[in-house]
C-alpha atoms as a PDB file:
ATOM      1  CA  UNK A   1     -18.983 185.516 102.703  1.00  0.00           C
ATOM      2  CA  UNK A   2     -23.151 186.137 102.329  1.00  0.00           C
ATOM      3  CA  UNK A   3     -24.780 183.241 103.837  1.00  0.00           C
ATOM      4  CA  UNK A   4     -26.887 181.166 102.000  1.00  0.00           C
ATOM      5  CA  UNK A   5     -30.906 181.722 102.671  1.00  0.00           C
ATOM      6  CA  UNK A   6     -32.715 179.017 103.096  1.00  0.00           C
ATOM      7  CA  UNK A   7     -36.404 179.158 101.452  1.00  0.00           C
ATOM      8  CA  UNK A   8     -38.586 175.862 102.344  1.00  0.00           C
ATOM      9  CA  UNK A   9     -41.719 175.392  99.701  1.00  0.00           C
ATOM     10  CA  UNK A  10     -44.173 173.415 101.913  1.00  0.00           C
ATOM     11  CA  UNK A  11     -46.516 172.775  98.366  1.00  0.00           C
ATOM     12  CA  UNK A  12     -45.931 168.544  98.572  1.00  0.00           C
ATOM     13  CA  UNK A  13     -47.175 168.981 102.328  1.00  0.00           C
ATOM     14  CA  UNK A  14     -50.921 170.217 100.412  1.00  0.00           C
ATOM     15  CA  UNK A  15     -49.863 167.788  98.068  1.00  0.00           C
ATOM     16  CA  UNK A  16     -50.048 165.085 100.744  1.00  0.00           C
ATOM     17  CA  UNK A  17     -53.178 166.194 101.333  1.00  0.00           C
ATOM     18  CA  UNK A  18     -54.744 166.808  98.186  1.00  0.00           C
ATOM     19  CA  UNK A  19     -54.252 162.893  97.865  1.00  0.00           C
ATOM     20  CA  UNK A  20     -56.728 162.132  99.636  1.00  0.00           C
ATOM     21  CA  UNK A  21     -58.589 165.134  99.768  1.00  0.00           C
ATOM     22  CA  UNK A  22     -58.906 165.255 103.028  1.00  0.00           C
ATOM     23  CA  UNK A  23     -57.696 168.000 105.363  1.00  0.00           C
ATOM     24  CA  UNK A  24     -54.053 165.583 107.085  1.00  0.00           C
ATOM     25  CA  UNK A  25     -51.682 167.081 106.655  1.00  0.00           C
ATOM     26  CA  UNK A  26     -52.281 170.908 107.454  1.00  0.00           C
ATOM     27  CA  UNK A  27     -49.693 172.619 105.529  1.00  0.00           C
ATOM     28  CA  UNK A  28     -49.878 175.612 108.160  1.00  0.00           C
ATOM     29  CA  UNK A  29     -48.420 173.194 110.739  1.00  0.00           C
ATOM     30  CA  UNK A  30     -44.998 173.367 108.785  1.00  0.00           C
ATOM     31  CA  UNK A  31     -44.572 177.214 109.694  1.00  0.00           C
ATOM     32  CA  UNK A  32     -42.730 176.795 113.041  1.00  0.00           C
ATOM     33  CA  UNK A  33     -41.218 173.523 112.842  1.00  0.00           C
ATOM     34  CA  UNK A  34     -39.555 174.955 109.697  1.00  0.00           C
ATOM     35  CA  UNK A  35     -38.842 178.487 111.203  1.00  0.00           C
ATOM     36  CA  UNK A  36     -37.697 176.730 114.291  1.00  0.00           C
ATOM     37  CA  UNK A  37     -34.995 174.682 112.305  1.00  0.00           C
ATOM     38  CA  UNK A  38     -33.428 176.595 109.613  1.00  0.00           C
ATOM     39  CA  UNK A  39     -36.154 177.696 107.464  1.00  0.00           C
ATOM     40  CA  UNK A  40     -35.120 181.556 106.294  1.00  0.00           C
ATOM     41  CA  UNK A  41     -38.567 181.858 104.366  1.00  0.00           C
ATOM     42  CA  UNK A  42     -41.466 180.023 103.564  1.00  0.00           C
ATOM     43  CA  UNK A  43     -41.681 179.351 100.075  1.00  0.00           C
ATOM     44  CA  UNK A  44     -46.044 178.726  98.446  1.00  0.00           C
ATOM     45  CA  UNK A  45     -47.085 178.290  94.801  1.00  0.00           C
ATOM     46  CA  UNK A  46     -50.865 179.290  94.320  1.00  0.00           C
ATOM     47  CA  UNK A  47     -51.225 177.434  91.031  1.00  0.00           C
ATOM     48  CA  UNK A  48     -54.055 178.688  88.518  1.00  0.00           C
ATOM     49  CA  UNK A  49     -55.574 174.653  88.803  1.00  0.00           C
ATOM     50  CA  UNK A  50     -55.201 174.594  92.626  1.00  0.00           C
ATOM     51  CA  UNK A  51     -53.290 171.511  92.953  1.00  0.00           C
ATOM     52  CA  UNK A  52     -51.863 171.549  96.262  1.00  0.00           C
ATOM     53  CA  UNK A  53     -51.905 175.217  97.831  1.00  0.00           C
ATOM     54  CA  UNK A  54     -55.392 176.699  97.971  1.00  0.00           C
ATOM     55  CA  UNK A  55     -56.108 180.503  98.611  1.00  0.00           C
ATOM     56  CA  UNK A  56     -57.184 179.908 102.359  1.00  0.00           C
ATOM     57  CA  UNK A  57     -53.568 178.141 102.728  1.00  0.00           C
ATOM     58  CA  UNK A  58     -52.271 180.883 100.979  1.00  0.00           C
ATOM     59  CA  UNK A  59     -54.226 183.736 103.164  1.00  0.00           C
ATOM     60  CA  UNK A  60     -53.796 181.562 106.484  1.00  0.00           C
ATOM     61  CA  UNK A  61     -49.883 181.189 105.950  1.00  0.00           C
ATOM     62  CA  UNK A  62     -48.703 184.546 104.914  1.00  0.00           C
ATOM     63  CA  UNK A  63     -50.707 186.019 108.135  1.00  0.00           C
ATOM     64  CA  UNK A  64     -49.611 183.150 110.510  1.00  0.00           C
ATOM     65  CA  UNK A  65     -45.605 182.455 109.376  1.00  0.00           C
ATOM     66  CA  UNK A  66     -42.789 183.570 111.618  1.00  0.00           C
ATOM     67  CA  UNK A  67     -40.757 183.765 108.416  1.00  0.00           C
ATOM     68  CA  UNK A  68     -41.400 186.011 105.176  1.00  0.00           C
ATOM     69  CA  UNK A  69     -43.574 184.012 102.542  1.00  0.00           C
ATOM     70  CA  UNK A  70     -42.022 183.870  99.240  1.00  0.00           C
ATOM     71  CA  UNK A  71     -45.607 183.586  97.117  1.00  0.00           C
ATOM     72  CA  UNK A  72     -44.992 182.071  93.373  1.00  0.00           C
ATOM     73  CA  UNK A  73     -47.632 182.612  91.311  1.00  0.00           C
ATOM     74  CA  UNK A  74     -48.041 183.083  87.093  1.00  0.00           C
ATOM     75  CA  UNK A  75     -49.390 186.556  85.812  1.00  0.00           C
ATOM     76  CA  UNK A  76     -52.614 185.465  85.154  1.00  0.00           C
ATOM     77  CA  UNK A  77     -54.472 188.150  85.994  1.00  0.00           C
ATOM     78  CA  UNK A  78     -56.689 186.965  88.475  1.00  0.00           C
ATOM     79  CA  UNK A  79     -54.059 185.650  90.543  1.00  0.00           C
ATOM     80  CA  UNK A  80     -52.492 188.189  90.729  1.00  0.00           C
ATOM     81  CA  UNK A  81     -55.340 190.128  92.120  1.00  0.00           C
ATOM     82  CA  UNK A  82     -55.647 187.604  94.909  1.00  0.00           C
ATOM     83  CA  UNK A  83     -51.597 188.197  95.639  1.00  0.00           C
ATOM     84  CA  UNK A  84     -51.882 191.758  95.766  1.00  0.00           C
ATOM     85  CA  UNK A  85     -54.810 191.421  98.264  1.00  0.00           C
ATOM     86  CA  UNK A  86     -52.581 188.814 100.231  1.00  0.00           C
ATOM     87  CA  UNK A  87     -49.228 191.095 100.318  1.00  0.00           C
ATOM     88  CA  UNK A  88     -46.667 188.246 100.576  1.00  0.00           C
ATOM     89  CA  UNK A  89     -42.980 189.667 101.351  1.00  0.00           C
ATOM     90  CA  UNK A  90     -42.312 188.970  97.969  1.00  0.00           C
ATOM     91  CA  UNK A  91     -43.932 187.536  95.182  1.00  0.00           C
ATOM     92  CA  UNK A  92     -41.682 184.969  92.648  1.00  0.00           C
ATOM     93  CA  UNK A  93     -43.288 185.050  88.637  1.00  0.00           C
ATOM     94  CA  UNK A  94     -43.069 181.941  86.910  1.00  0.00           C
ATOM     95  CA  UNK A  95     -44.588 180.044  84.045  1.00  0.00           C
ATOM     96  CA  UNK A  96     -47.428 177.766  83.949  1.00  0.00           C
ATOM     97  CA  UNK A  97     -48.839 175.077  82.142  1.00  0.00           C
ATOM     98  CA  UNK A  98     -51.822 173.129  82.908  1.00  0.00           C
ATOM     99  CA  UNK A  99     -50.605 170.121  81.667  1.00  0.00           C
ATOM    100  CA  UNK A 100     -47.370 169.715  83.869  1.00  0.00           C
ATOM    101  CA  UNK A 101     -46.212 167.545  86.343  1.00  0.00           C
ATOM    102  CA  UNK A 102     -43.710 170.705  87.886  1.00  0.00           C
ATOM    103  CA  UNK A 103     -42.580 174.337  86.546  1.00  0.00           C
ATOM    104  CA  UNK A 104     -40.547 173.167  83.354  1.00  0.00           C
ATOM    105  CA  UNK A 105     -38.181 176.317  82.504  1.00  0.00           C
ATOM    106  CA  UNK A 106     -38.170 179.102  83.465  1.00  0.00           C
ATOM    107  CA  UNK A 107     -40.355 182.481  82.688  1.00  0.00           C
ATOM    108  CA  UNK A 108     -40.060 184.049  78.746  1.00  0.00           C
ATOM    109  CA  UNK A 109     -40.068 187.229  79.871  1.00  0.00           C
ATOM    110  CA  UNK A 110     -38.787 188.412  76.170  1.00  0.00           C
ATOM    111  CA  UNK A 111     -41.429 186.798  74.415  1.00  0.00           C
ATOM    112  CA  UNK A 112     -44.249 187.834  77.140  1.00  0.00           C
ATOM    113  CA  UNK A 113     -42.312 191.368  78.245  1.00  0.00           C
ATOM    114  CA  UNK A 114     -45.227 193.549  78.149  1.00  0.00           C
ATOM    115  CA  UNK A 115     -47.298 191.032  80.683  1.00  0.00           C
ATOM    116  CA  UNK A 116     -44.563 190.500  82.811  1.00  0.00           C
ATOM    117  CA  UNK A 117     -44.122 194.096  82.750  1.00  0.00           C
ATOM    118  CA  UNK A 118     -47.697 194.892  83.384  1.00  0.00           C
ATOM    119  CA  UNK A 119     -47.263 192.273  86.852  1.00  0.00           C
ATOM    120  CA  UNK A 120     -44.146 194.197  87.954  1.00  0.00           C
ATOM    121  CA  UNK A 121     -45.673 197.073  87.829  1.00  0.00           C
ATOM    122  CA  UNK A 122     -49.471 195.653  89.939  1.00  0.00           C
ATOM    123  CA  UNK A 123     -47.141 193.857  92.416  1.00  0.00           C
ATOM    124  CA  UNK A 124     -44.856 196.852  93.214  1.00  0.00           C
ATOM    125  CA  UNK A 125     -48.168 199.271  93.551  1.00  0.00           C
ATOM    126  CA  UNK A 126     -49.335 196.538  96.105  1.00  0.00           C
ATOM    127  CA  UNK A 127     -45.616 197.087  97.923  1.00  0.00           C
ATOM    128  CA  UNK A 128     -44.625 193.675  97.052  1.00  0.00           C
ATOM    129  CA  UNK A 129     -40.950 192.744  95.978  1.00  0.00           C
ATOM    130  CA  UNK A 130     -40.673 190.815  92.513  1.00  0.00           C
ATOM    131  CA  UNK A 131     -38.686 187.960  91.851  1.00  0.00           C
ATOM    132  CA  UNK A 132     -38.345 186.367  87.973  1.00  0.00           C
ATOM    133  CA  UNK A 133     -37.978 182.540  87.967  1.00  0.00           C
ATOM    134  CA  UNK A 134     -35.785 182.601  84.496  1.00  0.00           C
ATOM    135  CA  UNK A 135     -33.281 180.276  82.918  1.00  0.00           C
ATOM    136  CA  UNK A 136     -29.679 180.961  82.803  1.00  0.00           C
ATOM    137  CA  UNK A 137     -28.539 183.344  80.724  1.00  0.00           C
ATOM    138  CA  UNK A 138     -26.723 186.690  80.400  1.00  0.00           C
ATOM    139  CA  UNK A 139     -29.501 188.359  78.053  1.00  0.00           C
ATOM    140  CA  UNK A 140     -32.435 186.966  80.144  1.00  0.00           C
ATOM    141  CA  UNK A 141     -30.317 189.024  83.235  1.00  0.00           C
ATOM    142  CA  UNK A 142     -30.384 192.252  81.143  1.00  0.00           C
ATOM    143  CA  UNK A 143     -34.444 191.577  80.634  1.00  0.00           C
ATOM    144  CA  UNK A 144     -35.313 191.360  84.306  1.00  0.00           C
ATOM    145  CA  UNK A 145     -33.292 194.448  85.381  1.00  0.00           C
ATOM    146  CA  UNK A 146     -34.569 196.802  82.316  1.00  0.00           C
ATOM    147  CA  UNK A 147     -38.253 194.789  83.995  1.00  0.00           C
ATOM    148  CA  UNK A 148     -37.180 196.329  87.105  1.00  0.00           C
ATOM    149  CA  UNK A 149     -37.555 193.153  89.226  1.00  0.00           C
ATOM    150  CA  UNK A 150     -35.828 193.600  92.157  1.00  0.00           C
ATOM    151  CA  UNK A 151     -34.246 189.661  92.213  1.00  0.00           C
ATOM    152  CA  UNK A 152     -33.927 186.844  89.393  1.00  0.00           C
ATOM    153  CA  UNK A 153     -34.528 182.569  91.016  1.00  0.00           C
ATOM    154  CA  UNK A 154     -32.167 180.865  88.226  1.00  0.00           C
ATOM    155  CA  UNK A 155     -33.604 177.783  87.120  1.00  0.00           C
ATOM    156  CA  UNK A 156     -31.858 174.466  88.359  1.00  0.00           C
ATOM    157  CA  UNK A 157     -33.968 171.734  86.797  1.00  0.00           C
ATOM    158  CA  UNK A 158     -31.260 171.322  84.005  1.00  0.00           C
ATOM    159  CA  UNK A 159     -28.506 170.910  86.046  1.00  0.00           C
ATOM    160  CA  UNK A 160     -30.767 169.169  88.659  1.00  0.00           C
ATOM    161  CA  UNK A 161     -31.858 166.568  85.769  1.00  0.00           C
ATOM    162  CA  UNK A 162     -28.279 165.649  84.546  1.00  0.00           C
ATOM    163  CA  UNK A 163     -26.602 165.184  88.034  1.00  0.00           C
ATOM    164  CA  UNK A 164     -29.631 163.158  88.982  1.00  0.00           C
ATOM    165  CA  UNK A 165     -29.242 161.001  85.226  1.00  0.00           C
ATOM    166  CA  UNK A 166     -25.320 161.092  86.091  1.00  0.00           C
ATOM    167  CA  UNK A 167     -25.077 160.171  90.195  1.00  0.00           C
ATOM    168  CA  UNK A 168     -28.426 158.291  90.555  1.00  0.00           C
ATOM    169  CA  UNK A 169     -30.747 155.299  89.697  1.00  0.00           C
ATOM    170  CA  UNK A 170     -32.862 157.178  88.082  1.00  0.00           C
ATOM    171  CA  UNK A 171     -31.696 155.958  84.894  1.00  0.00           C
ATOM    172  CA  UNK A 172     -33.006 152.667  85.488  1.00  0.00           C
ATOM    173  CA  UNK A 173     -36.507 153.859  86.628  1.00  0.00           C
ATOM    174  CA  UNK A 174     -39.544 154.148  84.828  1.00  0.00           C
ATOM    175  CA  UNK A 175     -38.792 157.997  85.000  1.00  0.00           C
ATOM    176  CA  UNK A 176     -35.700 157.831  83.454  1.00  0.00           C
ATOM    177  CA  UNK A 177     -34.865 161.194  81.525  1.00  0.00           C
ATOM    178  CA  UNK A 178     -35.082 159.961  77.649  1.00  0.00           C
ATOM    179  CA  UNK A 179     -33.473 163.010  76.050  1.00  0.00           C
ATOM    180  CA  UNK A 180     -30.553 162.305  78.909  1.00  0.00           C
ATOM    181  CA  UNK A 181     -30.093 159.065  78.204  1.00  0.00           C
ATOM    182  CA  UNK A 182     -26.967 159.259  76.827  1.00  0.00           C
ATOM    183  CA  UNK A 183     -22.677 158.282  77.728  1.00  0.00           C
ATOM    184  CA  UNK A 184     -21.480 159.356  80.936  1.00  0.00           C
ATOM    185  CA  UNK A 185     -19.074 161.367  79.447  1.00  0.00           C
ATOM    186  CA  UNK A 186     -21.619 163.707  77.555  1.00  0.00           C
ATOM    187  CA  UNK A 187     -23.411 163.813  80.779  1.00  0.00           C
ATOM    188  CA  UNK A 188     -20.100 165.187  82.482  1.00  0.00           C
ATOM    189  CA  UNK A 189     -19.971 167.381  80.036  1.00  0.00           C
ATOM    190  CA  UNK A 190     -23.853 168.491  79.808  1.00  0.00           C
ATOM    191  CA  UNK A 191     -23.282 169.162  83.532  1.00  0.00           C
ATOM    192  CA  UNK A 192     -20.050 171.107  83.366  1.00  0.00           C
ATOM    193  CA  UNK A 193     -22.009 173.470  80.772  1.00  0.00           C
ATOM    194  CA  UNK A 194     -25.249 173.775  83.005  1.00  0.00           C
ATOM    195  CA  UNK A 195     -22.942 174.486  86.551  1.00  0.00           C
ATOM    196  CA  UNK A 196     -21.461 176.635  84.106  1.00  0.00           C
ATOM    197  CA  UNK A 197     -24.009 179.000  82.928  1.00  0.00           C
ATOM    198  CA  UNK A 198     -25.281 179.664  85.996  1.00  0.00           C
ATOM    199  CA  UNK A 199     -22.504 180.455  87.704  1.00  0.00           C
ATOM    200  CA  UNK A 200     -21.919 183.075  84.821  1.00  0.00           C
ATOM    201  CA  UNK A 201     -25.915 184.295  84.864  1.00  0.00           C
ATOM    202  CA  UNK A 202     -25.436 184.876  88.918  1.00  0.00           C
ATOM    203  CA  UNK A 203     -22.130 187.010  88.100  1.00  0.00           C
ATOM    204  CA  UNK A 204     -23.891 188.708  85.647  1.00  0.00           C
ATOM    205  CA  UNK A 205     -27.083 189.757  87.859  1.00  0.00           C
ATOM    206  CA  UNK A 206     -25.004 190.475  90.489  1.00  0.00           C
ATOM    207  CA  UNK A 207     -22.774 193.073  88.608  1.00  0.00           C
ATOM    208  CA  UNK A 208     -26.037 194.778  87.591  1.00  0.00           C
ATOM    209  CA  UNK A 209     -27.987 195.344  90.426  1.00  0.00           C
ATOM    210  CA  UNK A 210     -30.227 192.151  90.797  1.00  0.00           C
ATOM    211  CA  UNK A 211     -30.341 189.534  93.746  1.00  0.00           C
ATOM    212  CA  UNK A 212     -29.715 185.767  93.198  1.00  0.00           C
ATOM    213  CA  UNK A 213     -32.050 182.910  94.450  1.00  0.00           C
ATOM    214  CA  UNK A 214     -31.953 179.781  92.435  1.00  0.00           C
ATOM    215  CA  UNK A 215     -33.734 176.389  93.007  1.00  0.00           C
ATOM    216  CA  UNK A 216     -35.723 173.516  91.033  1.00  0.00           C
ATOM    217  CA  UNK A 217     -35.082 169.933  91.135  1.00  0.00           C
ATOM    218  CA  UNK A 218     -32.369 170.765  94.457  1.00  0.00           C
ATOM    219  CA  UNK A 219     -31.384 168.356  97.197  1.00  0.00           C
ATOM    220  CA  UNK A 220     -29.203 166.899  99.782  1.00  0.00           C
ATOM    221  CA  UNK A 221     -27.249 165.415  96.715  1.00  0.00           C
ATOM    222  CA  UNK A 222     -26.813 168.214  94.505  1.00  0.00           C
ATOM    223  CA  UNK A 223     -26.928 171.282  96.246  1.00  0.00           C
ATOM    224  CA  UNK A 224     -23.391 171.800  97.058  1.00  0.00           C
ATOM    225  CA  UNK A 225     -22.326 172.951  93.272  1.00  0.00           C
ATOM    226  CA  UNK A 226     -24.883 175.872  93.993  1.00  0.00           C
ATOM    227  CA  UNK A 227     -23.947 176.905  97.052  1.00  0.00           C
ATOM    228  CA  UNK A 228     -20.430 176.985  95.965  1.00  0.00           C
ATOM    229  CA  UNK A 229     -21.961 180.129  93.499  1.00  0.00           C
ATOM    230  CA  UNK A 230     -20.845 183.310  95.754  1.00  0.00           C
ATOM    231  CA  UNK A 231     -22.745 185.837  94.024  1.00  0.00           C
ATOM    232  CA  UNK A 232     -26.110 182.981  95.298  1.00  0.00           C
ATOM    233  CA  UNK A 233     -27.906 184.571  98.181  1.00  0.00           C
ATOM    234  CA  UNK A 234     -31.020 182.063  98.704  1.00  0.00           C
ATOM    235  CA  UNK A 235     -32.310 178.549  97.375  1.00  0.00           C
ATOM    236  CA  UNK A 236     -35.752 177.591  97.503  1.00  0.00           C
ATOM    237  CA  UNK A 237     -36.362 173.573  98.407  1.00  0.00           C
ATOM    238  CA  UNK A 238     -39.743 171.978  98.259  1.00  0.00           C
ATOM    239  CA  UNK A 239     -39.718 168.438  97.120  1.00  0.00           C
ATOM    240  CA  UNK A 240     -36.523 166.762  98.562  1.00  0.00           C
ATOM    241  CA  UNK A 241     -37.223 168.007 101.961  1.00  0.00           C
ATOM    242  CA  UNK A 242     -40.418 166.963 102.167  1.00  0.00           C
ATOM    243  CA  UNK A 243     -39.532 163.581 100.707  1.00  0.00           C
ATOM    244  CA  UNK A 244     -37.003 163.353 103.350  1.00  0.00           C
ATOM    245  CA  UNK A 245     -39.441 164.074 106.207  1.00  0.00           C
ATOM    246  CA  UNK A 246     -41.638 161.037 105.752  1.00  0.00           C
ATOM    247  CA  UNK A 247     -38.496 159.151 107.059  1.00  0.00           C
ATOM    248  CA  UNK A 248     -36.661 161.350 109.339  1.00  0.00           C
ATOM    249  CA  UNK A 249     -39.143 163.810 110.306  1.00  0.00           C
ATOM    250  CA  UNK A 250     -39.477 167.839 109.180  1.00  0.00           C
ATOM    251  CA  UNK A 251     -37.123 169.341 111.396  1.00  0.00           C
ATOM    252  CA  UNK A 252     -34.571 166.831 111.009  1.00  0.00           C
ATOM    253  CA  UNK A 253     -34.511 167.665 106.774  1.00  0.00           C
ATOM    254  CA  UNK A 254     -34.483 170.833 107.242  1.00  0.00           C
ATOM    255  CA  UNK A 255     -31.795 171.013 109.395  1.00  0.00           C
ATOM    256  CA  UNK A 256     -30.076 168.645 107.301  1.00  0.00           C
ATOM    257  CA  UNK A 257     -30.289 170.607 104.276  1.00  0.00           C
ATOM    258  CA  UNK A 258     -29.596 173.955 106.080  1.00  0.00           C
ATOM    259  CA  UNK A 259     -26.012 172.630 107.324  1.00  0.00           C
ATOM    260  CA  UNK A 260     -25.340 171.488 103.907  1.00  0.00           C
ATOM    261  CA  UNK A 261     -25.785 175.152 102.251  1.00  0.00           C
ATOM    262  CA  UNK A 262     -23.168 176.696 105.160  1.00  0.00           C
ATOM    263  CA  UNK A 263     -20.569 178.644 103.563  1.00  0.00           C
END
């Protein structure tokens, strides 16, 4: 059976940072304690509004990291300049919105095909793989191999919203889900469905050529119902494993989420 890769984002490190705007904690100082404990990839998001990862981060990781960098970036045009001139090992398309707290959905690369095309097509001249952040679904499959992206990241945040309304306290926090507040058994349900569909969008990529990453919203809780998804060759983690640091330190979560994705 294929392993599971193991893609860290290191963005809430810069995030950390960006606090206080203040240069503690270097992001760059992640690369080998992450390499050295699990870490198959390092995993950035250079965001159009520069929240956490700035282009020296960007520029200073990709030539420093033991580990291939997994750049995500939006096809805005002038970001994608700056990725093409950076030549990450691969370079992850997703959607962006100003106004967000975190990527919500995935890419439309139906309604926005001849852009996404156009980004393929820069990112491959540059010799950089492409990867389509996209939501579940057998049509949005067909889209990204007729795109000619070489690998499809499912999107977890539904199924990473409903187990979290379902097996946490988040209900009864002030960031309770309000569209998910609703009887356990319709969450049971809502999460059969969601475990469901991508399950059936990895089998379907699979069959026709693409590679599977998936991630969003993933942690030490929920991450087993993915892994459990054969045709799943890599997750990307940010959040929980930073999260988890503060308490146990970096190379403990990682190693702690890397033995819970062994096949």
């Amino acid at each position: 059976m294929t392993p599971v890769q193991l893609g860290v984002n290191i963005d809430h490190i810069a995030v950390l940072r960006e606090a206080r705007r203040i240069n503690d904690p270097d992001p760059l100082m992640a690369l080998a304690v992450c390499a050295q404990n699990g870490a198959d990839q390092i995993t950035i998001h250079l965001r159009e509004d520069r929240r956490h990862i700035h282009d020296e981060d960007a520029r200073k990781i990709i030539a420093a990291s033991p580990v291939p960098v997994n750049l995500e970036c939006s096809i805005n045009p002038e970001i994608l300049d700056i990725v093409c001139e950076l030549r990450p090992h691969r370079a992850t398309l997703v959607p962006e919105n100003r106004e967000e707290v975190t990527t919500e959905g995935g890419l439309d690369i139906i309604g926005q095909s001849a852009l996404v095309s156009d980004a393929i097509d820069r990112l491959h001249d540059a010799g950089i793989a492409v990867s389509l952040f996209v939501d579940p679904a057998a049509h949005i499959m067909e889209q990204s191999k007729a795109l000619d992206a070489e690998m499809v990241e499912l999107h977890t945040g539904t199924y990473a919203n409903i187990f979290a309304m379902l097996n946490s306290s988040l209900p009864n926090t002030h960031h309770s889900i309000r569209d998910l507040e609703q009887p356990r058994d319709e969450l049971r349900r809502r999460l059969k469905a969601a475990v469901d569909a991508l399950r059936q969008s990895a089998e379907h990529a699979a069959a026709i050529g693409l590679e599977v990453a998936a991630g969003h919203g993933l942690n030490y809780h929920n991450v087993s119902r993915i892994v459990a998804i054969d045709e799943i060759i890599e997750l990307n983690i940010g959040q929980s494993i930073v999260a988890r640091s503060v308490f146990s330190g970096l190379a403990a979560a990682v190693r702690d989420m890397k033995a819970l994705m062994a096949r």
